[in-house]
N, C-alpha and C. Protein backbone atom coordinates (compact mmCIF):
# COMPACT_ATOMS: atom_id res chain seq x y z
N UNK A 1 -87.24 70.37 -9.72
CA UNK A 1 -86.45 69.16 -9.66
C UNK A 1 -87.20 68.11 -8.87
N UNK A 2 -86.76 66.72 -9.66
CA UNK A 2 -87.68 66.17 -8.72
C UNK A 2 -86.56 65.28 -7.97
N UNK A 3 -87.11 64.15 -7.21
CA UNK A 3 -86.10 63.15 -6.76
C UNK A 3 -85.64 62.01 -7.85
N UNK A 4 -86.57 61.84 -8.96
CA UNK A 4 -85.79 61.10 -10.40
C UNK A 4 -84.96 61.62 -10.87
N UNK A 5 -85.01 63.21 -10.89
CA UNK A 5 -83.73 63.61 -11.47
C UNK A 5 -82.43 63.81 -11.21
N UNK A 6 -82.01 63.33 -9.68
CA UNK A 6 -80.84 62.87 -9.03
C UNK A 6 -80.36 61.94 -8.82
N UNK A 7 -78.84 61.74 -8.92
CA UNK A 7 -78.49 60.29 -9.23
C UNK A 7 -77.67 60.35 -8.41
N UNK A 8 -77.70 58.92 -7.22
CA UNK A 8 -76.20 59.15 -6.41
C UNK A 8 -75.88 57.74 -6.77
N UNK A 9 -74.51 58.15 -6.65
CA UNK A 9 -73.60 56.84 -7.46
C UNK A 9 -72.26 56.86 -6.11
N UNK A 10 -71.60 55.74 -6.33
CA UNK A 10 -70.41 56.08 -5.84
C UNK A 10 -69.10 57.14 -6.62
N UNK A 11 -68.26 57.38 -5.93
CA UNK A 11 -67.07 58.46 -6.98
C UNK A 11 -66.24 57.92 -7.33
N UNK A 12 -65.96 58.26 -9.05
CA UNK A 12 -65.24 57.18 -9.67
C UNK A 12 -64.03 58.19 -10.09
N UNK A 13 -62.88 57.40 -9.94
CA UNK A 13 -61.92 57.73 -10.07
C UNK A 13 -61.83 59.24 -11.62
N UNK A 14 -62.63 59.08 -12.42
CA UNK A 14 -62.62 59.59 -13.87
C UNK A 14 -63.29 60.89 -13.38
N UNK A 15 -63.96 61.01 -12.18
CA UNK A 15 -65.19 62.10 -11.68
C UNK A 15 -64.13 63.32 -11.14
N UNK A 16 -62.70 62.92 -11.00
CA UNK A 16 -61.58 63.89 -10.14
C UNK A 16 -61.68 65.20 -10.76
N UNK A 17 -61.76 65.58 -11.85
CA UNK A 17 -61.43 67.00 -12.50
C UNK A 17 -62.82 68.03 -12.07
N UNK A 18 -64.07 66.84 -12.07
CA UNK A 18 -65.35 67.62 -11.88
C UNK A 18 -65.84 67.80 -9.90
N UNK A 19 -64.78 67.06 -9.72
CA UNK A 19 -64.91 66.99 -8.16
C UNK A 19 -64.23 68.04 -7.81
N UNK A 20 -63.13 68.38 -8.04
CA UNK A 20 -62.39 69.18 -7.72
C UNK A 20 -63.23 70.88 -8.06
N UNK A 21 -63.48 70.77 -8.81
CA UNK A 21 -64.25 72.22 -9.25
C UNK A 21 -65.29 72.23 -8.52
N UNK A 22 -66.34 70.85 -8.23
CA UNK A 22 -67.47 71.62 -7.27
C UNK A 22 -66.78 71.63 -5.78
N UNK A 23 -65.74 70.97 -5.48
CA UNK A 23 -64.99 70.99 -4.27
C UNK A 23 -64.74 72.48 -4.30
N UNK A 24 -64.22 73.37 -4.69
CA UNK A 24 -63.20 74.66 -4.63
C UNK A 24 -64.80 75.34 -4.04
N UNK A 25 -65.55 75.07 -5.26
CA UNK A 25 -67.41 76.09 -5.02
C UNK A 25 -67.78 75.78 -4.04
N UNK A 26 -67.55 74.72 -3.47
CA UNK A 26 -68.42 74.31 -2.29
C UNK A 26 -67.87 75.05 -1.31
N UNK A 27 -66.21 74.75 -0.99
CA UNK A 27 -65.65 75.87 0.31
C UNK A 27 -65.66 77.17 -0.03
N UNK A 28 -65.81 77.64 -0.74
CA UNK A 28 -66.12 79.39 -1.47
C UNK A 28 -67.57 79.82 -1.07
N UNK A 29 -68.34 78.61 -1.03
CA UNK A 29 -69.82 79.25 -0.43
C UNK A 29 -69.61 78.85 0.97
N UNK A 30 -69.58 77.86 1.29
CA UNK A 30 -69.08 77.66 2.94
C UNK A 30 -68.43 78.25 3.66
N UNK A 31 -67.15 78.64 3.56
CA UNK A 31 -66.37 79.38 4.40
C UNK A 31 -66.00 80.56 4.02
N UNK A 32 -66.89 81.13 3.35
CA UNK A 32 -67.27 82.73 3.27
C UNK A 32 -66.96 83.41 4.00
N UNK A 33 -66.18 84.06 4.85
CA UNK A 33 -66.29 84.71 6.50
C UNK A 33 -65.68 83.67 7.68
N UNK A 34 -65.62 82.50 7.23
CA UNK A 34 -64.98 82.30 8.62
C UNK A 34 -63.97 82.21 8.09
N UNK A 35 -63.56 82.54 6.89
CA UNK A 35 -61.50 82.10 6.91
C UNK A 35 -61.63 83.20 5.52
N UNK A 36 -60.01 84.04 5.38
CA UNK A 36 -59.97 84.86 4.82
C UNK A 36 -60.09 84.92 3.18
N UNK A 37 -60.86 86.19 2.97
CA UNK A 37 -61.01 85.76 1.22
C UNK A 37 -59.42 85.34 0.69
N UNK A 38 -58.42 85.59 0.95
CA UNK A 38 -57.40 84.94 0.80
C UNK A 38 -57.38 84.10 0.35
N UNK A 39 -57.46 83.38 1.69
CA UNK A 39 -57.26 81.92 1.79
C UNK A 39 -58.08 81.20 0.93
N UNK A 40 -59.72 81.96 0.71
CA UNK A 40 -60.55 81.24 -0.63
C UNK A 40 -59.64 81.21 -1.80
N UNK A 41 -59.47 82.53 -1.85
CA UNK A 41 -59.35 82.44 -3.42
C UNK A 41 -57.72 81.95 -3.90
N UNK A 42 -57.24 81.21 -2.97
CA UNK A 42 -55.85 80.02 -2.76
C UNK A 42 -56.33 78.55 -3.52
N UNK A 43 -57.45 78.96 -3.19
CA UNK A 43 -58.09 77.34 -3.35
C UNK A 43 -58.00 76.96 -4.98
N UNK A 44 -57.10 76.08 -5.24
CA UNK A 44 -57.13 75.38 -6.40
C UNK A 44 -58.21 74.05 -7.01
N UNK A 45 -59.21 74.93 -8.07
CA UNK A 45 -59.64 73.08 -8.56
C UNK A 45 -58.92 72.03 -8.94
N UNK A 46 -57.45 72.68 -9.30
CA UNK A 46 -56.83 71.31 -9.99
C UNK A 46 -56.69 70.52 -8.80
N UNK A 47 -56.02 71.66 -7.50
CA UNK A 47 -55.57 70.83 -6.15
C UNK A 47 -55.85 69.96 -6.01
N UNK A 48 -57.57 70.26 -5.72
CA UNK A 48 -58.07 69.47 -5.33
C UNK A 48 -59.12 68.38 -5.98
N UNK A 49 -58.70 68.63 -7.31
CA UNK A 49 -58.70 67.42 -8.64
C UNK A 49 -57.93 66.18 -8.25
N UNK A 50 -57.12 67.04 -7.77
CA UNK A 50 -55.60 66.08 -7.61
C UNK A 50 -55.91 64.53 -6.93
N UNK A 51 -56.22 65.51 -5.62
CA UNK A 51 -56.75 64.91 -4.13
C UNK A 51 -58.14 64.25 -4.61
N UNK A 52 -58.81 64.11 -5.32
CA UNK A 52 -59.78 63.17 -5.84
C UNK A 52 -59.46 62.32 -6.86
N UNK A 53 -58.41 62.24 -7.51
CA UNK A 53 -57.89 61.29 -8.39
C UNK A 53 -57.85 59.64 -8.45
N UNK A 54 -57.77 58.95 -6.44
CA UNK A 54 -57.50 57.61 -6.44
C UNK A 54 -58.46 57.78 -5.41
N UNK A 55 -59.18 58.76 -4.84
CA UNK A 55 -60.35 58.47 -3.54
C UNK A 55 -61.17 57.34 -4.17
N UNK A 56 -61.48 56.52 -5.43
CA UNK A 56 -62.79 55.86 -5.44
C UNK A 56 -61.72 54.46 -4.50
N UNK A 57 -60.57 54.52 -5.02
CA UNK A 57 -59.77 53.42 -5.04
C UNK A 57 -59.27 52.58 -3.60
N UNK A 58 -60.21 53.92 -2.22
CA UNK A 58 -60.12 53.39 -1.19
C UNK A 58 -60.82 52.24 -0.42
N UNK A 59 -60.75 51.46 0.36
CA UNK A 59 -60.76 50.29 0.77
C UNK A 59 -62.36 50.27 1.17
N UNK A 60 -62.80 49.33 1.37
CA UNK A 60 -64.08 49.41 1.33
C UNK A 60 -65.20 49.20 2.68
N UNK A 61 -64.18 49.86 3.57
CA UNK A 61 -64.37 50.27 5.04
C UNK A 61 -64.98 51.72 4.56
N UNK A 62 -64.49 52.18 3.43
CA UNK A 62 -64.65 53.48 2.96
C UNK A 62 -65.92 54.04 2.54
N UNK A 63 -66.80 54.73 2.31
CA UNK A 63 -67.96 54.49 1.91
C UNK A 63 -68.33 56.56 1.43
N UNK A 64 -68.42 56.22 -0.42
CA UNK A 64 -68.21 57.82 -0.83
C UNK A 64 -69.72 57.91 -1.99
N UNK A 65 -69.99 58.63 -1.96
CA UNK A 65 -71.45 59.18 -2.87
C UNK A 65 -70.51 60.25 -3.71
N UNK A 66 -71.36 60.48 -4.56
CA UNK A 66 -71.38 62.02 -5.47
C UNK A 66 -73.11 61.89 -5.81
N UNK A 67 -73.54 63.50 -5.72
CA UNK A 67 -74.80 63.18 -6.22
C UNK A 67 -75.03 64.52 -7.65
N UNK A 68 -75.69 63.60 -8.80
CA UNK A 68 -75.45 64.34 -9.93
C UNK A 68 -76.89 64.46 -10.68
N UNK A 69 -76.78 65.91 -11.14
CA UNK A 69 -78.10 66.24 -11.51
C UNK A 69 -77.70 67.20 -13.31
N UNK A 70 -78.45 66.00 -14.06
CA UNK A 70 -78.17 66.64 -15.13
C UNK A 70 -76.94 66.00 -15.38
N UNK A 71 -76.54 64.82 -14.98
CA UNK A 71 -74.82 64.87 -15.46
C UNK A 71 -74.01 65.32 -14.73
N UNK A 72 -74.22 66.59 -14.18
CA UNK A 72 -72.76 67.19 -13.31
C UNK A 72 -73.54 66.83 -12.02
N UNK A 73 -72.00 66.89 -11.83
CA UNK A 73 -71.86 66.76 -9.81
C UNK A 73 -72.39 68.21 -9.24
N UNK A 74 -73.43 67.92 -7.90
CA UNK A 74 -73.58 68.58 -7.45
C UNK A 74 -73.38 69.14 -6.14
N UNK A 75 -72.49 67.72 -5.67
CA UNK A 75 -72.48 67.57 -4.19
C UNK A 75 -72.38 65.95 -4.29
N UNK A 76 -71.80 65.72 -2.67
CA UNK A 76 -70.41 64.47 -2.44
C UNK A 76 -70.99 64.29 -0.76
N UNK A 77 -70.41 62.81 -0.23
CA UNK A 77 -70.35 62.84 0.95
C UNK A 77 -69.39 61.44 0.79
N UNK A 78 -68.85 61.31 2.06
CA UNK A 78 -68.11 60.24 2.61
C UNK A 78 -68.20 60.19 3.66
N UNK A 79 -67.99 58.62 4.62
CA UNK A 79 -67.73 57.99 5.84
C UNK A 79 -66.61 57.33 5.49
N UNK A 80 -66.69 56.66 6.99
CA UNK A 80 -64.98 55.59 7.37
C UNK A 80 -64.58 55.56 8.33
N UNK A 81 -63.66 54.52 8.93
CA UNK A 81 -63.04 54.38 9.84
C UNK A 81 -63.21 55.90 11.04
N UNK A 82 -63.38 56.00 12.16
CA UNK A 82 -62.79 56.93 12.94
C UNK A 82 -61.34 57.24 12.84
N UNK A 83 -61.02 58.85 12.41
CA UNK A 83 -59.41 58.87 12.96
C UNK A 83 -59.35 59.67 14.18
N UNK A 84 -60.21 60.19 14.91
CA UNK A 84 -59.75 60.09 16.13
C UNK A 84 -59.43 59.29 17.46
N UNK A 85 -58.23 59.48 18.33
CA UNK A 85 -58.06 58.61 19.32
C UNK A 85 -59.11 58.45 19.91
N UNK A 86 -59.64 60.07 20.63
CA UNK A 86 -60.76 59.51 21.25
C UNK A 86 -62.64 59.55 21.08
N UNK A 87 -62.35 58.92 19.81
CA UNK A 87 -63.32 58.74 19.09
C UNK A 87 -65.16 58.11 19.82
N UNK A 88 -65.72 59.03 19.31
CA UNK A 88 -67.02 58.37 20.31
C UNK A 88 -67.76 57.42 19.89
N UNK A 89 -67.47 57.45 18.67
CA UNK A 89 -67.83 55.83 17.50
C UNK A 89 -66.80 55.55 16.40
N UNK A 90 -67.44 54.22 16.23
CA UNK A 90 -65.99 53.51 15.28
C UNK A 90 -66.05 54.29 13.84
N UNK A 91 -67.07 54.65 13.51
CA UNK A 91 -67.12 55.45 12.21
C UNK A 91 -67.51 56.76 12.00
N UNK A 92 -66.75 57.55 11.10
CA UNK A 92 -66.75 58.78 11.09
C UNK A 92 -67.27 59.45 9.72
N UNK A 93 -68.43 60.40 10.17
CA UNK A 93 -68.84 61.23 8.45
C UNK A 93 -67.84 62.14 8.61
N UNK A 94 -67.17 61.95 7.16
CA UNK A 94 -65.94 62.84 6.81
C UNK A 94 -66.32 64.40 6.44
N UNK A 95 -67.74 64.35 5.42
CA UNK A 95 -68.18 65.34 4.73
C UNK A 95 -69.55 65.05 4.04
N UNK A 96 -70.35 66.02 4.22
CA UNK A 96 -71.83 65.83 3.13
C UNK A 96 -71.52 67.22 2.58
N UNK A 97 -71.09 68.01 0.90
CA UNK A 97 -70.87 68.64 0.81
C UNK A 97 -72.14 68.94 -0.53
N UNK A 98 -72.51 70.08 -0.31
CA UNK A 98 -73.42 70.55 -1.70
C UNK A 98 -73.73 71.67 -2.13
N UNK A 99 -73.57 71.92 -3.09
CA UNK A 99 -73.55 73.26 -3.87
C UNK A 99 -74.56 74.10 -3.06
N UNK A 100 -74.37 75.57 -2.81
CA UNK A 100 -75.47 76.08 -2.09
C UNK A 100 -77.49 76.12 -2.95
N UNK A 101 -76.70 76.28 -4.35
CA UNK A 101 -78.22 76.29 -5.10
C UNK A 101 -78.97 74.92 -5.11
N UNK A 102 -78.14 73.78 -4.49
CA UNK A 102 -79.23 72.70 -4.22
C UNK A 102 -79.61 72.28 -2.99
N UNK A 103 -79.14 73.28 -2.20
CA UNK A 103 -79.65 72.90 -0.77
C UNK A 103 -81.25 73.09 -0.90
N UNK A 104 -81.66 72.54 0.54
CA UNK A 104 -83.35 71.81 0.56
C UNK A 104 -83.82 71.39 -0.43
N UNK A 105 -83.50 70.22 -0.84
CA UNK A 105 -83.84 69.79 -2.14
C UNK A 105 -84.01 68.02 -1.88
N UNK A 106 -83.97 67.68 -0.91
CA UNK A 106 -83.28 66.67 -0.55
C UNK A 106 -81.84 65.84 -1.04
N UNK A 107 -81.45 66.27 -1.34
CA UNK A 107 -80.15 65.67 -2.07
C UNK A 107 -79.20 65.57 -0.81
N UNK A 108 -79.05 66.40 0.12
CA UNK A 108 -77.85 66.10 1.13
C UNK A 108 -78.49 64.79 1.88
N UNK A 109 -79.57 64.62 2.39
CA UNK A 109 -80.05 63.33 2.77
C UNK A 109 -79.68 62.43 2.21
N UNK A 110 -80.15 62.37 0.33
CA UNK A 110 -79.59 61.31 -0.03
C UNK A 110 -78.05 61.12 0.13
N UNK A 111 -77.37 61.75 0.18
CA UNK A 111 -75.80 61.67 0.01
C UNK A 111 -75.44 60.95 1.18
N UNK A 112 -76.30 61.44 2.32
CA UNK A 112 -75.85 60.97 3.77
C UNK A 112 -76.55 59.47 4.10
N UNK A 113 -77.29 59.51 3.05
CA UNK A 113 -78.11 58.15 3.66
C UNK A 113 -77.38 57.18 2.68
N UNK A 114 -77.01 57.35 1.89
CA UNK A 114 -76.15 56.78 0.72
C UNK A 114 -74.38 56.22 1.53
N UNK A 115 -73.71 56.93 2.19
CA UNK A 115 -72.82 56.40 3.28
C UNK A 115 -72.92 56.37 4.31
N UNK A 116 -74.02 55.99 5.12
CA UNK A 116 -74.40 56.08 6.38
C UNK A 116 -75.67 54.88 6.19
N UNK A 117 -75.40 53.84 7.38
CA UNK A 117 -76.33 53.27 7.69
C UNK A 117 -77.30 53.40 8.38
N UNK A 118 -78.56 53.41 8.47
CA UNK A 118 -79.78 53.64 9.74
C UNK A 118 -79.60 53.06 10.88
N UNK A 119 -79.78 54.42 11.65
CA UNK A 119 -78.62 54.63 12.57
C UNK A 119 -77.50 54.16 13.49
N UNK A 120 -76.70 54.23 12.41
CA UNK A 120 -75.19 53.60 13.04
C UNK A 120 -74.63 54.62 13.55
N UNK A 121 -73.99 54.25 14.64
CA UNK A 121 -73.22 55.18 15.87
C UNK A 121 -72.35 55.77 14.93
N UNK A 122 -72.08 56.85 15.37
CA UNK A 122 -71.15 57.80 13.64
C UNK A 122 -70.84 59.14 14.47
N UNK A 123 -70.01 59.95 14.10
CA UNK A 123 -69.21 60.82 14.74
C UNK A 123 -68.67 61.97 13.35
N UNK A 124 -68.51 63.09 13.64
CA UNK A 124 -68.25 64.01 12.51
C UNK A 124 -68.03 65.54 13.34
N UNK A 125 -67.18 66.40 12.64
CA UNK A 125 -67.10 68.00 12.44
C UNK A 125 -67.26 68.99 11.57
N UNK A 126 -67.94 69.81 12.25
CA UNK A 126 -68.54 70.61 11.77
C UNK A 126 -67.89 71.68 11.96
N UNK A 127 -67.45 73.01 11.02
CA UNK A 127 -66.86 74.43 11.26
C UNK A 127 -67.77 74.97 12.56
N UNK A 128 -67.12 75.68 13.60
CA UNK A 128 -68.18 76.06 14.79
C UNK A 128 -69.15 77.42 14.16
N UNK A 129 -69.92 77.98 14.57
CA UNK A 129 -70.72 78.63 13.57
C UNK A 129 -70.91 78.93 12.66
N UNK A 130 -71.09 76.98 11.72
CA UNK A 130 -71.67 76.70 10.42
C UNK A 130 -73.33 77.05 9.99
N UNK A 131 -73.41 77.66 8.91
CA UNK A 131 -74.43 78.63 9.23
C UNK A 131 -75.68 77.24 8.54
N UNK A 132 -76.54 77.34 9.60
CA UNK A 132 -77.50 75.49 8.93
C UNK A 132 -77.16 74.09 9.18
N UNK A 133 -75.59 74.23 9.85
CA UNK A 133 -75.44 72.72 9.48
C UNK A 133 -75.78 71.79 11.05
N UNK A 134 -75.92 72.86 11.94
CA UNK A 134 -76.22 71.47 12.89
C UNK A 134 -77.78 70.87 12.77
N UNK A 135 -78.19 71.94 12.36
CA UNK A 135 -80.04 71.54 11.95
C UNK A 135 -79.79 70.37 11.14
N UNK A 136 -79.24 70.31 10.04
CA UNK A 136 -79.14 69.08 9.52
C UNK A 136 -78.84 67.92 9.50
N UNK A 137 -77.97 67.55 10.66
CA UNK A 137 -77.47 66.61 11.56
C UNK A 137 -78.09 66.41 12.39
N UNK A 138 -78.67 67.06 13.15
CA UNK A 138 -79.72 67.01 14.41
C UNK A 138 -80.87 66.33 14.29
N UNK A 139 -81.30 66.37 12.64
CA UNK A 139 -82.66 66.01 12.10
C UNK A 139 -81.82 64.30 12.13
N UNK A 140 -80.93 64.22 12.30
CA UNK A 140 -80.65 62.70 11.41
C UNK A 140 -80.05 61.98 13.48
N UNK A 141 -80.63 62.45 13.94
CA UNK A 141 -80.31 62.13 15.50
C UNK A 141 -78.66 62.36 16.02
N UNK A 142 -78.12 63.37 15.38
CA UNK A 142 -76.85 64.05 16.00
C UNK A 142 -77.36 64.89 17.00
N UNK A 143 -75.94 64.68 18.25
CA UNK A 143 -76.10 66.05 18.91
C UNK A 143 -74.67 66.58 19.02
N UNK A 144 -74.25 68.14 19.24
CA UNK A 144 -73.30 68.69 19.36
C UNK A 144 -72.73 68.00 20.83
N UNK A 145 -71.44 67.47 20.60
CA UNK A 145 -71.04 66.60 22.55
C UNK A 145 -69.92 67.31 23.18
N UNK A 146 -69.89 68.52 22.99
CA UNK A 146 -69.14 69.92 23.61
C UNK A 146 -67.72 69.66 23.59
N UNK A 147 -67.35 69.02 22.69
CA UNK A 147 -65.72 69.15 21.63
C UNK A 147 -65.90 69.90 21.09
N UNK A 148 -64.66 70.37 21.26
CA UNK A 148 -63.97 71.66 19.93
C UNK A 148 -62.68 71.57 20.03
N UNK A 149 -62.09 71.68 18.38
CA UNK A 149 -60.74 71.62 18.28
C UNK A 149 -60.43 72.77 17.39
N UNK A 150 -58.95 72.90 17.16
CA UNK A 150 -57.96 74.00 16.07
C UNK A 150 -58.07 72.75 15.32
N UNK A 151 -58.37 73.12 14.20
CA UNK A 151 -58.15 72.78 13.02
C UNK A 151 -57.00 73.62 11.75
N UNK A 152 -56.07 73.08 11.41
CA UNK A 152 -55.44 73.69 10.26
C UNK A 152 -56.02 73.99 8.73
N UNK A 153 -56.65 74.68 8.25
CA UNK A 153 -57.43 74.65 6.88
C UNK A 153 -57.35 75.61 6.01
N UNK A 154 -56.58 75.85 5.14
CA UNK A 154 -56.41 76.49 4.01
C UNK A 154 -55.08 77.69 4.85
N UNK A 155 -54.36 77.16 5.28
CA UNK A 155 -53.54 77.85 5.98
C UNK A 155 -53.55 79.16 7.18
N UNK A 156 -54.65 78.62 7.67
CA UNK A 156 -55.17 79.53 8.83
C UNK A 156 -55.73 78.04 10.02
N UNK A 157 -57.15 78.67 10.99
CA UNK A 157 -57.05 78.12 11.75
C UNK A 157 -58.36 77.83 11.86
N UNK A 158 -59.26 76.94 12.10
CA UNK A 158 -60.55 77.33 11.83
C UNK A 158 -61.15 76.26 13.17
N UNK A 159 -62.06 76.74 14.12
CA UNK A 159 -62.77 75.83 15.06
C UNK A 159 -63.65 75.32 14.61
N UNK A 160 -63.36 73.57 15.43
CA UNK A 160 -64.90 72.69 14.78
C UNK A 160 -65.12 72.15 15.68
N UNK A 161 -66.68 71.72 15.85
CA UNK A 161 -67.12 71.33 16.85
C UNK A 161 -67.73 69.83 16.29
N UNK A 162 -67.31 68.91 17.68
CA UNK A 162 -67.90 67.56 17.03
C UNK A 162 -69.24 67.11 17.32
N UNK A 163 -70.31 66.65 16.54
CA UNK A 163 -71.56 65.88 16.93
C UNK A 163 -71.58 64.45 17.02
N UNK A 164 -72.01 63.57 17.22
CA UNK A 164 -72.34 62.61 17.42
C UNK A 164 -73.66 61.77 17.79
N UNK A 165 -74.00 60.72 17.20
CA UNK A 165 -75.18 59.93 17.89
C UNK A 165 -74.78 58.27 18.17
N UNK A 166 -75.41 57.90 18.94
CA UNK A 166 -74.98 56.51 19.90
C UNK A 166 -76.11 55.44 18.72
């Protein structure tokens, strides 16, 4: 693969049915072990078809990629507003999510560099022993700033730890 053969676009409302399906794959390879096969195999594509249906349609504080190879989606990211109170910057990466067979490929870069400005103060969580992911943040001048919260996710409980860069 090369880097011509990836396309990041923004996510268009029509992309919901194919979002949702690499959404379900994506937390099925991700949270493998830290939350119960249960709770994976709960996970609905339509669900979360659903829940991608009007995301392109958000305000434009909002800022969303999909990156597609071959046509299909392979992986997604979004920023935006901070929603935490005590937020360590005004904007927050929501998610850089990508199929495990295209990791090191560069494609999560592009996704992240695609809603993320060079380097704007930005804030995000991460599952706490995500297996790779602070390396990948770290490379982009994150550091882990010794937050951790309960998180509610797929009906269990899952710890995340926040990074940040100034």
């Amino acid at each position: 693969m090369e880097a011509t053969d990836v396309l990041i676009r923004p996510i268009r409302d029509v992309d919901a049915e194919a979002m949702g399906r690499v959404h379900a794959q994506v937390w099925h390879e991700t949270y493998d072990g830290m939350v119960s096969k249960a709770a994976l195999e709960a996970v609905s594509p339509k669900r979360l078809a659903d829940l991608w249906t009007h995301y392109a349609k958000r305000g434009p504080e909002h800022r969303h990629a999909a990156a597609l190879v071959g046509g299909e989606i392979v992986g997604f990211a979004a920023s935006g507003p901070a929603r935490d109170e005590d937020a360590p910057a005004p904007r927050e990466l929501y998610f850089v999510y990508l199929l495990d067979s295209w990791h090191r490929k560069g494609i999560g870069r592009a996704l992240f560099d695609a809603v993320v400005d060079d380097g704007e103060p930005l804030y995000g969580w991460i599952a706490k022993n995500y297996p790779g992911g602070t390396g990948f943040y770290e490379k982009r001048g994150f550091r882990l700033d010794g937050v951790e919260r309960q998180e509610p996710f797929l009906g269990e409980t899952l710890t995340e730890v926040r990074f940040s860069r100034a």
